[in-house]
Protein backbone atom coordinates (compact mmCIF):
# COMPACT_ATOMS: atom_id res chain seq x y z
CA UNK A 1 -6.35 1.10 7.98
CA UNK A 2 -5.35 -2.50 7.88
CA UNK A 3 -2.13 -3.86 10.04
CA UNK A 4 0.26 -5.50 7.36
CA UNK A 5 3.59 -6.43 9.23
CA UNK A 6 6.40 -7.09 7.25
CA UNK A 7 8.74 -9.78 8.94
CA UNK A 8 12.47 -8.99 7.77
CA UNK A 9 15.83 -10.20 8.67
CA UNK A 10 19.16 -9.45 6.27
CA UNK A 11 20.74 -12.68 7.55
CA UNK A 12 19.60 -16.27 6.89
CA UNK A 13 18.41 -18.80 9.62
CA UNK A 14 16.99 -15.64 12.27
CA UNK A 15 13.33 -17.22 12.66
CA UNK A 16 11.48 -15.42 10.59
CA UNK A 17 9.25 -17.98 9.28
CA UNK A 18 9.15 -18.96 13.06
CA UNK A 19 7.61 -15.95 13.82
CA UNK A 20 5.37 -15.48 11.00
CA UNK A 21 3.52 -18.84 11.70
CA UNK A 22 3.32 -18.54 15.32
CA UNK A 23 2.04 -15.82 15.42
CA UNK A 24 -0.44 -16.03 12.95
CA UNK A 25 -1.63 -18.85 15.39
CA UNK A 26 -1.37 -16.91 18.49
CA UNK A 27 -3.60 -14.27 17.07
CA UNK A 28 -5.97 -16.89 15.25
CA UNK A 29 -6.49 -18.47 18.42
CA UNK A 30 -8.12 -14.38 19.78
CA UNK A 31 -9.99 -14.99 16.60
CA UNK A 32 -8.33 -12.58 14.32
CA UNK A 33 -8.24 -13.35 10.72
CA UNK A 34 -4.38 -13.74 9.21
CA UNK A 35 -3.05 -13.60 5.77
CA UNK A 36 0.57 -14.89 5.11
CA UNK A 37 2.62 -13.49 2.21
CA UNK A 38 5.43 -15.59 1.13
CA UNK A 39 7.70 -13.33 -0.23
CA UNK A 40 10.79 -15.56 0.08
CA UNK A 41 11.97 -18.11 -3.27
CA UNK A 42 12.63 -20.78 -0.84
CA UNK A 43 9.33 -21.65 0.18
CA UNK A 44 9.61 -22.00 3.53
CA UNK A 45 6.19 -20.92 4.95
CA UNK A 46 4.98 -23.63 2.22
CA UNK A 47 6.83 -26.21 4.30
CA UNK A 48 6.33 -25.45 7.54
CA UNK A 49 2.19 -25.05 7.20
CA UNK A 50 2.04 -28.33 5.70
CA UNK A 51 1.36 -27.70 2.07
CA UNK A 52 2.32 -29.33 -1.16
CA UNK A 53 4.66 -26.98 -3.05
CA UNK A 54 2.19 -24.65 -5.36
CA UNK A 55 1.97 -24.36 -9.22
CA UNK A 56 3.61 -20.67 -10.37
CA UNK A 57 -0.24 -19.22 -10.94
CA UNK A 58 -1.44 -20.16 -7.33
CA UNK A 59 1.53 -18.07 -5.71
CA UNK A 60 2.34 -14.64 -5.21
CA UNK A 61 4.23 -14.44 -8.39
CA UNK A 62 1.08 -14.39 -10.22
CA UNK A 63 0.11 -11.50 -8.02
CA UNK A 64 2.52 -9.93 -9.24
CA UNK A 65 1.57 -9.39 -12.58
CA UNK A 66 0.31 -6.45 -14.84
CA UNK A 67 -3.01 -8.50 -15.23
CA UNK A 68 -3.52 -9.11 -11.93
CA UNK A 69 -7.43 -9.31 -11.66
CA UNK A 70 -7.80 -9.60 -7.74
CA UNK A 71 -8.26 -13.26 -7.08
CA UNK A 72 -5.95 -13.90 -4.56
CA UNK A 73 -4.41 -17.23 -4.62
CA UNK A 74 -5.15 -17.79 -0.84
CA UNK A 75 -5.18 -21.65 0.47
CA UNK A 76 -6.19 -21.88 4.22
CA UNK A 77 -3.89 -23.67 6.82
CA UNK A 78 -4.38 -26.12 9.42
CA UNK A 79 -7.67 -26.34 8.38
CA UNK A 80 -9.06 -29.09 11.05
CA UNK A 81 -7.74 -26.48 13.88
CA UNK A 82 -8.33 -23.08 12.87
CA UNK A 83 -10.37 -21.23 9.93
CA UNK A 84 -8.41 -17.88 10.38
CA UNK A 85 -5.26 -18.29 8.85
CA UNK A 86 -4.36 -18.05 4.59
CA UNK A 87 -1.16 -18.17 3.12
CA UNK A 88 -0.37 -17.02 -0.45
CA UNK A 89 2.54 -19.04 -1.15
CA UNK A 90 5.81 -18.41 -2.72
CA UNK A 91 8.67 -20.13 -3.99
CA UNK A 92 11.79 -20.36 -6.64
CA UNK A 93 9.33 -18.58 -9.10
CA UNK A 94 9.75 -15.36 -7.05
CA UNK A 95 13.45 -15.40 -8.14
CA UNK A 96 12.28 -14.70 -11.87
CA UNK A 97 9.47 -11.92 -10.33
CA UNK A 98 12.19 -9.99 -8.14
CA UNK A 99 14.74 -9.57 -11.27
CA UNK A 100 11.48 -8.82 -13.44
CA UNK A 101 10.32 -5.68 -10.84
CA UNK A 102 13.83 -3.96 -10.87
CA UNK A 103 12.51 -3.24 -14.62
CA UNK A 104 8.77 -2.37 -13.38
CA UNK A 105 7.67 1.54 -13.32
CA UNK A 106 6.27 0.48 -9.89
CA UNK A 107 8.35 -3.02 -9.54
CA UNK A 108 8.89 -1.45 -5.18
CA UNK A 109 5.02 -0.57 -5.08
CA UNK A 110 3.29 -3.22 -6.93
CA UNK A 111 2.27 -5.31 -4.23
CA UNK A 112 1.49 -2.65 -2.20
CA UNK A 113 -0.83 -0.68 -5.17
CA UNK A 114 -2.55 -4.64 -5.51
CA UNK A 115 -3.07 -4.31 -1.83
CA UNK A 116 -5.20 -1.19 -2.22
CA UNK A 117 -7.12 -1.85 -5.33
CA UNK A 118 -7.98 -5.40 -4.27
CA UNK A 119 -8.25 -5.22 -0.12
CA UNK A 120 -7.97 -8.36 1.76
CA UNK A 121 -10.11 -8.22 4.60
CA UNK A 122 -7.85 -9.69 6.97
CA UNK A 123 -7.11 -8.27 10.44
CA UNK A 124 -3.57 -8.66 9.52
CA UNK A 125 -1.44 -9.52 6.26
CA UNK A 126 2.43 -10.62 7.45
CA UNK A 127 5.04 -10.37 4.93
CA UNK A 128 7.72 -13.23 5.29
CA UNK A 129 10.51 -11.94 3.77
CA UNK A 130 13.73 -13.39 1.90
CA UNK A 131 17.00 -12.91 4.62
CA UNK A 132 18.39 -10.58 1.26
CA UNK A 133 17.56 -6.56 0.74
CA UNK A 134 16.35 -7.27 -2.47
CA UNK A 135 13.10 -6.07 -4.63
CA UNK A 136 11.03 -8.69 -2.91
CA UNK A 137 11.75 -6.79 0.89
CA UNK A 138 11.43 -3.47 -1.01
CA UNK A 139 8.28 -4.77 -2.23
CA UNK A 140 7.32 -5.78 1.64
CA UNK A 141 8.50 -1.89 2.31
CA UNK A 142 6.39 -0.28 0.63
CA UNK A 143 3.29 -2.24 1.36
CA UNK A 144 3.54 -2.70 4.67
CA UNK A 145 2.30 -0.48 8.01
CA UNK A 146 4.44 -1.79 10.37
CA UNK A 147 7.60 -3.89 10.57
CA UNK A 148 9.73 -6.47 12.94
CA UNK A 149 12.91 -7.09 12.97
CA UNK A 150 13.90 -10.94 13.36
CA UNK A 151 17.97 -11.77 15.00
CA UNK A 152 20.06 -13.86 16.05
CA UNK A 153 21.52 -13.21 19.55
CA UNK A 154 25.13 -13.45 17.88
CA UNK A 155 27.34 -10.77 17.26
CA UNK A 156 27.09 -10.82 13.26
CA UNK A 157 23.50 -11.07 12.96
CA UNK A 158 23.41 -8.22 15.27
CA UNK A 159 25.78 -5.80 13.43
CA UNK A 160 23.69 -7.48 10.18
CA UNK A 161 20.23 -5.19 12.11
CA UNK A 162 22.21 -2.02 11.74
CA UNK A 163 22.61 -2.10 8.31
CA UNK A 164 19.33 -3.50 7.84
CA UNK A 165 17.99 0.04 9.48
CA UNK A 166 20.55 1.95 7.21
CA UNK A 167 18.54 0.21 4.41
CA UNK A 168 15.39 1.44 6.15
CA UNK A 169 15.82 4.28 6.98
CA UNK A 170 17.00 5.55 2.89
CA UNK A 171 14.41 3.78 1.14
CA UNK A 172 11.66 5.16 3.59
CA UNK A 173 13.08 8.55 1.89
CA UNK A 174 13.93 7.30 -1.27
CA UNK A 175 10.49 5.83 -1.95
CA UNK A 176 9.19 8.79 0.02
CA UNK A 177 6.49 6.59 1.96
CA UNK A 178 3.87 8.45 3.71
CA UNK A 179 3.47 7.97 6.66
CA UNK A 180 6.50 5.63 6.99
CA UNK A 181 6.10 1.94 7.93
CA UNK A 182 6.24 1.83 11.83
CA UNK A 183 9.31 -0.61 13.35
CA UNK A 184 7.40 -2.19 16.51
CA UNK A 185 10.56 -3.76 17.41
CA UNK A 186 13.39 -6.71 17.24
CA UNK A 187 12.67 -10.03 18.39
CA UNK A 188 15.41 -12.13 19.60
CA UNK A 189 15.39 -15.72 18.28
CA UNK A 190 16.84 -18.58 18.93
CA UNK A 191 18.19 -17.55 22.54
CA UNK A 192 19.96 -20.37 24.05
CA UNK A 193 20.35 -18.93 28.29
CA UNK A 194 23.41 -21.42 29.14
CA UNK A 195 25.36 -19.37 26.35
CA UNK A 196 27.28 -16.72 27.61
CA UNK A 197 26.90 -14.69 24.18
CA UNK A 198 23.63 -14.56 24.26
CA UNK A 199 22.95 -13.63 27.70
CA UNK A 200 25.30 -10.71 27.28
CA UNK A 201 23.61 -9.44 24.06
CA UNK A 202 19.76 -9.95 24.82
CA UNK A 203 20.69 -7.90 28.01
CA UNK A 204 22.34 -4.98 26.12
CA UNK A 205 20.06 -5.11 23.46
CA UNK A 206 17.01 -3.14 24.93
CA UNK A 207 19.33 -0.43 25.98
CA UNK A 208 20.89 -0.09 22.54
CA UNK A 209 17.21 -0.05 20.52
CA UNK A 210 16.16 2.45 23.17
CA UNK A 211 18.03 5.18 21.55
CA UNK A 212 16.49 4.58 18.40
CA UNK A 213 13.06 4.52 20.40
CA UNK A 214 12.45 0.59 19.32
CA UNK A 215 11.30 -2.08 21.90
CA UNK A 216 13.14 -5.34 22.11
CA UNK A 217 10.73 -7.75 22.28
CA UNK A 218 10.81 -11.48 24.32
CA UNK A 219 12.88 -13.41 23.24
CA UNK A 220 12.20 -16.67 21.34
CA UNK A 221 14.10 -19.82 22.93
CA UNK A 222 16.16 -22.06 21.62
CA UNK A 223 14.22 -25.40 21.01
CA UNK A 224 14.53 -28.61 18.58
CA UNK A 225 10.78 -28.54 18.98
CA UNK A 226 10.24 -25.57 16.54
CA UNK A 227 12.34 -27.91 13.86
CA UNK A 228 9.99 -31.16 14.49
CA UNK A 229 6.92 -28.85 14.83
CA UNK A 230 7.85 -27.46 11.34
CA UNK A 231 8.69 -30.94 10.03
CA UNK A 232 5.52 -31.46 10.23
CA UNK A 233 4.00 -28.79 8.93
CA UNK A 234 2.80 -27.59 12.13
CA UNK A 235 3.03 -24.83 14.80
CA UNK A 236 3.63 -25.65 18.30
CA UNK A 237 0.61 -24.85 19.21
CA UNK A 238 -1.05 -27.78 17.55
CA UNK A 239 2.45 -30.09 17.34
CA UNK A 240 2.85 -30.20 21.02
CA UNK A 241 0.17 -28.03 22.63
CA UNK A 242 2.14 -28.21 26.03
CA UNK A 243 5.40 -27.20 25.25
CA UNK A 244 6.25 -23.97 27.35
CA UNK A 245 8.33 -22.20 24.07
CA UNK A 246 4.79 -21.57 22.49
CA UNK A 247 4.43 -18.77 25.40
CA UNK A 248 7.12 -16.95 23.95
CA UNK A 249 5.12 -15.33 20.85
CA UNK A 250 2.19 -14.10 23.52
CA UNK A 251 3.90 -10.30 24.21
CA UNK A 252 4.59 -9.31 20.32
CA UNK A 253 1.13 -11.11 19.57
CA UNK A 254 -0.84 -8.98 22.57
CA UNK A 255 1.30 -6.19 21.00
CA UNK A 256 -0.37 -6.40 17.33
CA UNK A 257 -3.65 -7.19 18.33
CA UNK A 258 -3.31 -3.70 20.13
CA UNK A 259 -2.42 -2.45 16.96
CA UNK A 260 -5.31 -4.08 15.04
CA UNK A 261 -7.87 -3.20 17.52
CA UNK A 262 -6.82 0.64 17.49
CA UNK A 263 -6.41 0.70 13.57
CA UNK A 264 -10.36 -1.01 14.24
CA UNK A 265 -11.34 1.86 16.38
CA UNK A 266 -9.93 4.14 14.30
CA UNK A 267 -11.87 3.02 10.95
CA UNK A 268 -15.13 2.65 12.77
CA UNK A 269 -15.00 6.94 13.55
CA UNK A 270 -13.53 7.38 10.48
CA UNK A 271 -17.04 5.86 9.13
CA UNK A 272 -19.42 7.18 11.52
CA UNK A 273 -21.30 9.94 10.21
């Protein structure tokens, strides 16, 4: 019953760590609890909320193990500003898990089968994934309930999304998930308006995702302020409270705290008597 939104992108640089830490503010600040899941060897949620890089057994690789007892190796984030936000952190370690699951039984469901035998009771758990379609996004997959889809308004990061559903679409199948994670939609990043590129491709790209039945979400400017936020180890939201990019995340965030509060409503009549 719990919303766990995998963040995935096949192409480097498309904001997905950008998106996984606003909006785990945006929705801390309507005071729902967030997990992050740093599925990505480079570390970079560690960086951008402001935390030392971890030892091997306080990240998500040690998760990831056959002894896994179910002490999650959760440190919370930004700690004088909110109390709703965890990460589990990742880092080069991962690189050693991902080659290591290709060899597991249940290497593309481990995480998820962790997930169910030792809940989190987080409103939501986000999955920031690698910018590969490796084990570690397989892992994210199969775990997940929902997904969004992170690009760059330029013309190979775009064509990158349609083989990124190909990938979708056959491991759904191949992995026969039931009921198959839901894709709530792309979000644009990095949209620069006084580019004629990107003005032509954020305005065909609703059209083109409507055929698939996907929403295109806002789009995410453009802004040297998410770098010296991040720098700092920092959202916007707290790095420069006023700064009118922070608005940006406020339609996918309403969007998933819809989805939280009807997954809520759904597990409260599933336990009435």
């Amino acid at each position: 019953m719990q919303v766990r939104l995998a963040v995935i992108s096949n192409a480097g640089g498309s904001g997905k760590t950008t998106l996984s830490v606003h909006l785990a503010v945006e929705l801390a600040k309507r005071s729902l609890s967030v997990a992050l899941m740093d599925l990505d060897p480079q570390g970079s949620l560690t960086l951008f909320c402001g935390l030392s890089p971890p030892e091997p057994e306080h990240t998500l690789s040690a998760v990831l193990q056959d002894n896994f007892d179910g002490s999650w190796p959760l440190t919370p984030c930004w700690t004088e500003h909110t109390d709703k936000v965890f990460i589990c952190q990742g880092g080069m370690v991962l690189t050693q898990t991902a080659d290591e699951m290709v060899l597991h039984k249940r290497g593309a469901y481990l995480l998820g089968d962790y997930l169910t035998d030792h809940p989190l009771e987080h409103d939501l758990i986000i999955f920031d994934c690698p910018a590969t379609l490796g084990p570690l996004p397989l892992m994210a997959l199969a775990a997940c309930t929902h997904i969004v889809i992170s690009v760059q308004l330029e013309p190979k990061s775009i064509q990158g999304a349609a083989h990124l559903l190909e990938w979708y679409y056959y491991h759904c199948k191949h992995l026969r998930l039931k009921p198959v994670p839901e894709i709530i939609g792309f979000v644009p990043n990095q949209y620069d308006s006084r580019r004629a590129t990107h003005r032509l491709l954020l305005e065909a790209l609703p059209s083109q995702l409507e055929q698939m039945n996907i929403r295109a979400f806002d789009a995410i400017r453009d802004s040297a302020e998410f770098v010296n936020a991040s720098g700092q180890g920092l959202p916007l939201h707290i790095h420069r409270p006023s700064h009118p990019a922070k608005s940006d995340f406020k339609e996918i965030a309403s969007y998933v705290a819809n989805l939280i509060g009807n997954q809520n409503k759904t597990r409260g009549n599933t336990n009435s008597p």
